[in-house]
Protein backbone atom coordinates (compact mmCIF):
# COMPACT_ATOMS: atom_id res chain seq x y z
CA UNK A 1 148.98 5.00 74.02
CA UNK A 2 149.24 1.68 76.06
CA UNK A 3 148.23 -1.04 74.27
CA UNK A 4 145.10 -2.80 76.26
CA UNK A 5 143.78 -4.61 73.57
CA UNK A 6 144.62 -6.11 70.33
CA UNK A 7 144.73 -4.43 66.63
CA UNK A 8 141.50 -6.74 66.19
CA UNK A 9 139.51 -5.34 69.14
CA UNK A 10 140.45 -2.13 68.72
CA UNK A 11 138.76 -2.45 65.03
CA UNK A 12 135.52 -3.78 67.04
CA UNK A 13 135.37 -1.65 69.26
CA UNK A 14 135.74 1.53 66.55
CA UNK A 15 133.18 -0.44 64.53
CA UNK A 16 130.76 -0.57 67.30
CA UNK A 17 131.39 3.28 68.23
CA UNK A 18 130.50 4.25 65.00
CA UNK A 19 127.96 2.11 64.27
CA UNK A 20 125.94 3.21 67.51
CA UNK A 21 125.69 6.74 66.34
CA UNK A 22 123.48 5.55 63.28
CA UNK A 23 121.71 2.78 65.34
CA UNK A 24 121.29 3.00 68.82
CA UNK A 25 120.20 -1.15 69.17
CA UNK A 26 122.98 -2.48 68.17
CA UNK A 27 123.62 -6.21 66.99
CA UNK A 28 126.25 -8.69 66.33
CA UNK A 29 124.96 -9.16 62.85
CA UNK A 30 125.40 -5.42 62.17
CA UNK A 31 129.00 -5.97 63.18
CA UNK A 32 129.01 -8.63 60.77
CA UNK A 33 127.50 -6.81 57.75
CA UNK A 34 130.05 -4.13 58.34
CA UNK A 35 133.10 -5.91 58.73
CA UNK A 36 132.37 -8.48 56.22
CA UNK A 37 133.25 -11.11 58.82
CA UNK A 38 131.23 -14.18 59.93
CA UNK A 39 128.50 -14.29 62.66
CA UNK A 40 130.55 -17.43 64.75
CA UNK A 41 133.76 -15.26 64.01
CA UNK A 42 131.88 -12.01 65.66
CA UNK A 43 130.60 -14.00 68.20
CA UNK A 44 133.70 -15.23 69.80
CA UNK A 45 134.80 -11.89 69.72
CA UNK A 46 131.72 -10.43 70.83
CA UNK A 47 131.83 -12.80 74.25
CA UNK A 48 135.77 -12.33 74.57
CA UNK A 49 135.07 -8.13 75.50
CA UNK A 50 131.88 -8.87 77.02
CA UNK A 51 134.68 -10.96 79.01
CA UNK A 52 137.18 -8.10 79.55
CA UNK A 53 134.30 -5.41 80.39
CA UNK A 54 134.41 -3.55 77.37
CA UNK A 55 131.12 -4.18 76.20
CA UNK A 56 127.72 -4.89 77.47
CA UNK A 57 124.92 -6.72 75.98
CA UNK A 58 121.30 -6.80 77.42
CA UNK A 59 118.36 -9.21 76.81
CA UNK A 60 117.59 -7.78 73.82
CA UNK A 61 121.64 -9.01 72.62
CA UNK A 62 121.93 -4.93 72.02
CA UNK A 63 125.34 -4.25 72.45
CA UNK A 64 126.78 -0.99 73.68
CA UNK A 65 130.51 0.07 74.89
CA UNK A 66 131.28 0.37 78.39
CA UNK A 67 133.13 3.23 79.52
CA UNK A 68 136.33 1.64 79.26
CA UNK A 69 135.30 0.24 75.97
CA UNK A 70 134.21 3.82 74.23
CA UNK A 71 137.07 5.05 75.57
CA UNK A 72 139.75 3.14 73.80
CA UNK A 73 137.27 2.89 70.94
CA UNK A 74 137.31 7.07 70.83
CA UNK A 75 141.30 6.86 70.93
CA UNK A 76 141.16 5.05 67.84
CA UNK A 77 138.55 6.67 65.98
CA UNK A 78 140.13 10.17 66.80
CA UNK A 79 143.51 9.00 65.52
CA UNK A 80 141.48 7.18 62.47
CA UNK A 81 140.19 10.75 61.93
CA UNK A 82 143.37 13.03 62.28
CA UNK A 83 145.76 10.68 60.35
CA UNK A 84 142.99 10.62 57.58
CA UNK A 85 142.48 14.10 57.48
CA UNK A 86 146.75 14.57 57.84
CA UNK A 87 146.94 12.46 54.49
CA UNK A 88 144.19 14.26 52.45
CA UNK A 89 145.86 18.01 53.47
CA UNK A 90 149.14 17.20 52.04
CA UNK A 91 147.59 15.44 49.39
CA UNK A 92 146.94 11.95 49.38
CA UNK A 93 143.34 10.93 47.94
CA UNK A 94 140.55 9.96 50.10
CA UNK A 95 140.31 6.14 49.56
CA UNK A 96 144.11 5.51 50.11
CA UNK A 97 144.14 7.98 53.05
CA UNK A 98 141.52 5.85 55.10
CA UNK A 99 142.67 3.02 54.24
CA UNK A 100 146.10 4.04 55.58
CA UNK A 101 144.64 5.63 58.73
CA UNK A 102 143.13 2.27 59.41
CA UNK A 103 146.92 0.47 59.35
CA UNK A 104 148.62 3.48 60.77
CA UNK A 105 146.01 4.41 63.75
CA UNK A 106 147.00 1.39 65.51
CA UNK A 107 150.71 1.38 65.53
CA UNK A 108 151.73 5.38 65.52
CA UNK A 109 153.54 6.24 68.60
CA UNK A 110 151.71 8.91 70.97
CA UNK A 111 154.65 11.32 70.48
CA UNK A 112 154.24 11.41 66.42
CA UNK A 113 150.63 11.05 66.94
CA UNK A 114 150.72 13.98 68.97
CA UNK A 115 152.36 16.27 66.48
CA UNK A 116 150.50 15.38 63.48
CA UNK A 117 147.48 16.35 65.90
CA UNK A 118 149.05 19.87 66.75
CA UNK A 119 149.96 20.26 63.40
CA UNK A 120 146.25 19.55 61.95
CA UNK A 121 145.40 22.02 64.54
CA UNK A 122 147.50 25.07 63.46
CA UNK A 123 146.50 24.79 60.09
């Protein structure tokens, strides 16, 4: 996978993807209260992929991915998933495997993503 964006957006972005299937108007502050990060720091952030079309936010400051955003941000949460779920089957406990999806989802090459996908699926 080409990187387009940074580690950071990429974590956004996956933030805002899931978030948006549990509430549909979505706000900076719930970014916030889920990342643990400040409302000036989400801001910047915020208007910096509003900036690079990955995000759109109305009148009502709801924010929702654009195409191009949802589709990075379903990249990430599908290698978030498979790497997670790769760790738990060989035995790795839940906590540490998520948290080591999160570090490893960003960085794993397509080609060893790709067989720890095929892999999952032949199971």
């Amino acid at each position: 996978m080409k990187k387009e964006v940074s580690e950071a957006v990429e974590n956004y972005l996956e933030t805002i993807l899931v978030l948006s299937k549990k509430k549909p108007d979505l706000h900076a502050i719930d970014i916030c209260d889920e990342l643990g990060y400040s409302r000036p720091t989400v801001s910047v952030v915020v208007k910096q992929m509003k900036g690079n079309g990955l995000i759109t936010v109305d009148e009502f400051n709801h924010i929702a991915l654009t195409e191009k955003g949802r589709a990075i941000a379903e990249g990430i949460y599908e290698r978030h998933n498979i790497i997670s779920k790769f760790f738990m089957d060989i035995g790795v406990s839940r906590e540490t495997a998520l948290a080591d999806a999160c570090k490893i989802e960003h960085d794993i090459s397509d080609e060893t993503f790709e067989c720890i996908k095929k892999h999952i699926e032949n199971m």
